[in-house]
Protein backbone atom coordinates (compact mmCIF):
# COMPACT_ATOMS: atom_id res chain seq x y z
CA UNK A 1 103.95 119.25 78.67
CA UNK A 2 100.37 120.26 79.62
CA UNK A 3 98.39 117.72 81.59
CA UNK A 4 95.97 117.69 78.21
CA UNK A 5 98.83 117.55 75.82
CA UNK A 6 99.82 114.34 78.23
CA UNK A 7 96.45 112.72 77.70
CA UNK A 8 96.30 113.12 73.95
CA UNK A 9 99.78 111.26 73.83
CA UNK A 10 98.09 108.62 76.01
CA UNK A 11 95.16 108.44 73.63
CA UNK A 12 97.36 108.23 70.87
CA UNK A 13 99.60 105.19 72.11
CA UNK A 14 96.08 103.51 72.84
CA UNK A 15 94.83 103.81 69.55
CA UNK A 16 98.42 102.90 67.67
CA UNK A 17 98.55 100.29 69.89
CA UNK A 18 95.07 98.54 68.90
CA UNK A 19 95.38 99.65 65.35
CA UNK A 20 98.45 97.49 65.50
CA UNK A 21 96.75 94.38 68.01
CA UNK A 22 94.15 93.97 64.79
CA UNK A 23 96.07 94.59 62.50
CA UNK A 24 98.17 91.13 63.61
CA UNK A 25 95.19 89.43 64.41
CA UNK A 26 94.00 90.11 60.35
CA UNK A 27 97.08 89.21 59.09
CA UNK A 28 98.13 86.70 61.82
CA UNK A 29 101.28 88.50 62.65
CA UNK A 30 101.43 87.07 66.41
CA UNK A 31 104.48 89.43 67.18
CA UNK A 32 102.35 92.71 65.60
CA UNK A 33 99.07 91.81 67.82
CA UNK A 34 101.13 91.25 70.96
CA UNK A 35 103.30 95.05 70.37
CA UNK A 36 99.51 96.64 69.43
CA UNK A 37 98.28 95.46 73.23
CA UNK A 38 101.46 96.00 75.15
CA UNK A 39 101.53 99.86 73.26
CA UNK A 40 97.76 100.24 74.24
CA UNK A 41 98.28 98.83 77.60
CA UNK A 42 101.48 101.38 78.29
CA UNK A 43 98.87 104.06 76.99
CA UNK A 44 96.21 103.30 79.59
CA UNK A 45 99.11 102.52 82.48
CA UNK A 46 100.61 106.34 81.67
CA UNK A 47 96.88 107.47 81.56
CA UNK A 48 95.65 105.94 85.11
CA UNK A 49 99.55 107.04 86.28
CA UNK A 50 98.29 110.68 85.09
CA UNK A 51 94.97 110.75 86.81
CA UNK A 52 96.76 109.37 90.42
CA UNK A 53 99.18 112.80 89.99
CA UNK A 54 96.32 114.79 89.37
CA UNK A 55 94.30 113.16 92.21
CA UNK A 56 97.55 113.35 94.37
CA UNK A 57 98.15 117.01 93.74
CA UNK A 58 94.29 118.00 94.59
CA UNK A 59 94.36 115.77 97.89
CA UNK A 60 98.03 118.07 98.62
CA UNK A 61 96.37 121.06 97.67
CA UNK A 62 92.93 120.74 100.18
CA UNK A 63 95.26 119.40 102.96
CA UNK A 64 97.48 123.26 102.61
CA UNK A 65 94.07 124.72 102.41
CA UNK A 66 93.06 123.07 105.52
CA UNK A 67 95.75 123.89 107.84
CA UNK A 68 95.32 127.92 106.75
């Protein structure tokens, strides 16, 4: 999976997740707002989790460059 295709799925669980937080909140389904913010939560965890790889590989990638 491309790093892009990654994000989008991120996105994705974010916006499921607080389609489903107001959703319970209108209809005041406890157990529906509390699965709509742990599902966005998990989508910005994965998202901030992508972003340290990315960040990880570039910091690799200047230290190989440095000791050319």
């Amino acid at each position: 999976m491309t790093q892009s295709e990654k994000k989008f799925e991120n996105v994705k669980d974010q916006v499921a997740g607080k389609a489903k937080e107001v959703t319970g909140k209108v209809t005041k389904d406890k157990k529906l707002e509390s699965e709509g913010k742990t599902q966005d939560l998990i989508g910005k965890a994965k998202d901030k989790f992508e972003d340290a790889k990315e960040a990880a590989k570039g910091a690799v990638e200047s230290i190989k460059k440095m000791g050319k």
